[in-house]
Structures are given as C-alpha cells and as structure tokens.
Protein backbone atom coordinates (compact mmCIF):
# COMPACT_ATOMS: atom_id res chain seq x y z
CA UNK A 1 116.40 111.75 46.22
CA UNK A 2 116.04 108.32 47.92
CA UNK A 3 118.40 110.10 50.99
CA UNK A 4 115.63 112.91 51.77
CA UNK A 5 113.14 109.89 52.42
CA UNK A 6 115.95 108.72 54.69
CA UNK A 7 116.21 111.60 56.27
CA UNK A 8 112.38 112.39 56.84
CA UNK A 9 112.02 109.14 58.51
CA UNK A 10 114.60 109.63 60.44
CA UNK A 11 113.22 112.72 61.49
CA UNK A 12 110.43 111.60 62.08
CA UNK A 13 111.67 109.05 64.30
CA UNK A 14 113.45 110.74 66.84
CA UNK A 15 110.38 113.14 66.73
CA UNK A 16 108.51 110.11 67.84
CA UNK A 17 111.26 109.14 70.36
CA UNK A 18 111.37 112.88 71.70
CA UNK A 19 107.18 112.04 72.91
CA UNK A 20 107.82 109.12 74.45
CA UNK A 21 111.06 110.48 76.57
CA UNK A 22 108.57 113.55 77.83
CA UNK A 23 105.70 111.09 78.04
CA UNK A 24 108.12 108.73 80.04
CA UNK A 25 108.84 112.18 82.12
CA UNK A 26 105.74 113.09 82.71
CA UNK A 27 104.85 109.27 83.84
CA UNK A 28 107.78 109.26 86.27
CA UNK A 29 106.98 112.84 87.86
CA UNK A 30 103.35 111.55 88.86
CA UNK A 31 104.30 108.05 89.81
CA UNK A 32 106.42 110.47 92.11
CA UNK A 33 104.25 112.23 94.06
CA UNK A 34 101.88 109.58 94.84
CA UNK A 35 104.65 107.48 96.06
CA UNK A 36 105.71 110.22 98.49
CA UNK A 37 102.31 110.93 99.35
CA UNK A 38 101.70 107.03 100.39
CA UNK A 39 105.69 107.23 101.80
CA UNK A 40 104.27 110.33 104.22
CA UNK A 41 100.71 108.56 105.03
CA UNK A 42 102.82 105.74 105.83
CA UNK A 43 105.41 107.70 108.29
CA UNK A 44 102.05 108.96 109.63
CA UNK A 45 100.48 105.68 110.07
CA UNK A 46 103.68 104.04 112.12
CA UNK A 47 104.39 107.22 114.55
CA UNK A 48 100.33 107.07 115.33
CA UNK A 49 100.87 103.78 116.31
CA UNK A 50 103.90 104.85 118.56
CA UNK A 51 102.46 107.14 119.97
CA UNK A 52 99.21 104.68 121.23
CA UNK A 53 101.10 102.27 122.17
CA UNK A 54 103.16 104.25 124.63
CA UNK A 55 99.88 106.20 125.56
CA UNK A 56 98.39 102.55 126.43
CA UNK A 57 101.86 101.64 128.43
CA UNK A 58 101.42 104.67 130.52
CA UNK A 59 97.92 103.51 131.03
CA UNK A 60 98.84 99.81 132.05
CA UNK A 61 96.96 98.75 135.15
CA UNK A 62 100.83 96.65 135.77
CA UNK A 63 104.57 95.33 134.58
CA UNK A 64 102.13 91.64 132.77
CA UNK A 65 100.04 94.46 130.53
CA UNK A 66 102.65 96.59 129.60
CA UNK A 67 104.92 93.81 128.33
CA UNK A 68 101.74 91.90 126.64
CA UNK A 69 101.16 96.00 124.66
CA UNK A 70 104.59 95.79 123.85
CA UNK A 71 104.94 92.46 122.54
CA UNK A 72 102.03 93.28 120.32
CA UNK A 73 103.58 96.49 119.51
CA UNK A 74 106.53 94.66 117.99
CA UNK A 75 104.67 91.74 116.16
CA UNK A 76 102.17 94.37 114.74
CA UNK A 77 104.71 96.84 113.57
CA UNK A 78 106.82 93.86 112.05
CA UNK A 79 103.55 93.26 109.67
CA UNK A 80 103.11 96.45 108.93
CA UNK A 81 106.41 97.20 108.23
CA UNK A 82 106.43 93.81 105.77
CA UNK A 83 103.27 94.91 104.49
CA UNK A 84 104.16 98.55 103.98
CA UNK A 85 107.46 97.83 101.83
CA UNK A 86 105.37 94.70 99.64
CA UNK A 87 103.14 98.04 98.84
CA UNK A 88 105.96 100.03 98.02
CA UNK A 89 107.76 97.76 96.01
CA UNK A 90 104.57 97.16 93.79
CA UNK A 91 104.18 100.99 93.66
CA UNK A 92 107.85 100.74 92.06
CA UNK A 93 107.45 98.12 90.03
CA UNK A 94 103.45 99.59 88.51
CA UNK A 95 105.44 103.04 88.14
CA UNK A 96 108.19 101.81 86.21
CA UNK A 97 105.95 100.03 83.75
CA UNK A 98 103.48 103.01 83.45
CA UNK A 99 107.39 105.23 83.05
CA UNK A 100 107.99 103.06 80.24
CA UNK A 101 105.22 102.50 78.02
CA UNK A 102 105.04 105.98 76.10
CA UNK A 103 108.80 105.41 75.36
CA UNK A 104 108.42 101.87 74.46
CA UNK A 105 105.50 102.43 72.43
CA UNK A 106 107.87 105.43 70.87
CA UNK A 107 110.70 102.94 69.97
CA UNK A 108 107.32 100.44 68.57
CA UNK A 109 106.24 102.98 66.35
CA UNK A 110 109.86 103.91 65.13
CA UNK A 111 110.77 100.11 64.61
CA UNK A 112 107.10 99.82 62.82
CA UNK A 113 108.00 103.04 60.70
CA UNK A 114 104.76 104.91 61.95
C-alpha cells in the first residue's frame, strides 16, 4: 500500500515536470521570433544607413566632405553595432529566464510535493 502513494506522487511529478518542459517550449519558441524579428529590423536599420551614407558621398560637394561622411559613418555604425549586440544579449539573457521559469517552477512544485 505505502508503494501506490509512491507511485502516485511520482506520477504526479513528472506530470508536473512534463508542463514545465512544454511551458519552457512554448517560452523559447516566442522568445524566438521576436528575437529574429528585432535581428531583421536590425539588418534593416544598418543597410539603411549604408545605403545614406553612400547616397550622401555621391552627393559630396568635395574629397574634405566625403571623408568627414565617412568618418562619421564608421564612428556611428561602431555605436550602433555596440549598442545593437548590448540589446541582443539582454534579449538572450530576458529569454532564457522567461525559458526557464515554467520548468523551474515545475521542479519547485515537485521538490514542494504539490
């Protein structure tokens, strides 16, 4: 008798477990696709930029404007580029938490005996 209790919990547990693994799925699949979607707004964002800056080189009344545009080409795409991957990096490390909570609050409830 005391093993069917055993076994119920223990049921019960990886029942628990089995939510927060498709919780932890479903966390990491939409963590997903707004990365991408900031990764291709991003890509966007930089090749606009190219694509000014060489319109405003063509466009250069002489050789002292076009290397001031492209020396602020280069420091401004430096910055964004730092910027862009300290955004990217926080997306990471805001989707891993978010991918882990309904599996750590799984293994909590198990450990608990919820």
């Amino acid at each position: 008798m005391a093993n069917t209790g055993f076994f119920d919990r223990m049921t019960d547990a990886f029942s628990g477990l089995g939510g927060g693994f498709r919780g932890f799925g479903e966390e990491v699949n939409a963590k997903g696709r707004e990365l991408n979607v900031r990764l291709i707004e991003m890509a966007q964002e930089n090749t606009e930029h190219g694509f000014n800056t060489a319109r405003a080189v063509f466009e250069a009344k002489d050789m002292s404007e076009v290397f001031q545009l492209q020396q602020s080409a280069v420091r401004e795409g430096l910055e964004r580029s730092v910027n862009q991957t300290r955004e990217i990096a926080e997306m990471f490390a805001q989707a891993t938490t978010a991918a882990f909570k309904p599996l750590s609050d799984a293994v909590e409830d198990v450990r608990s005996g919820d």
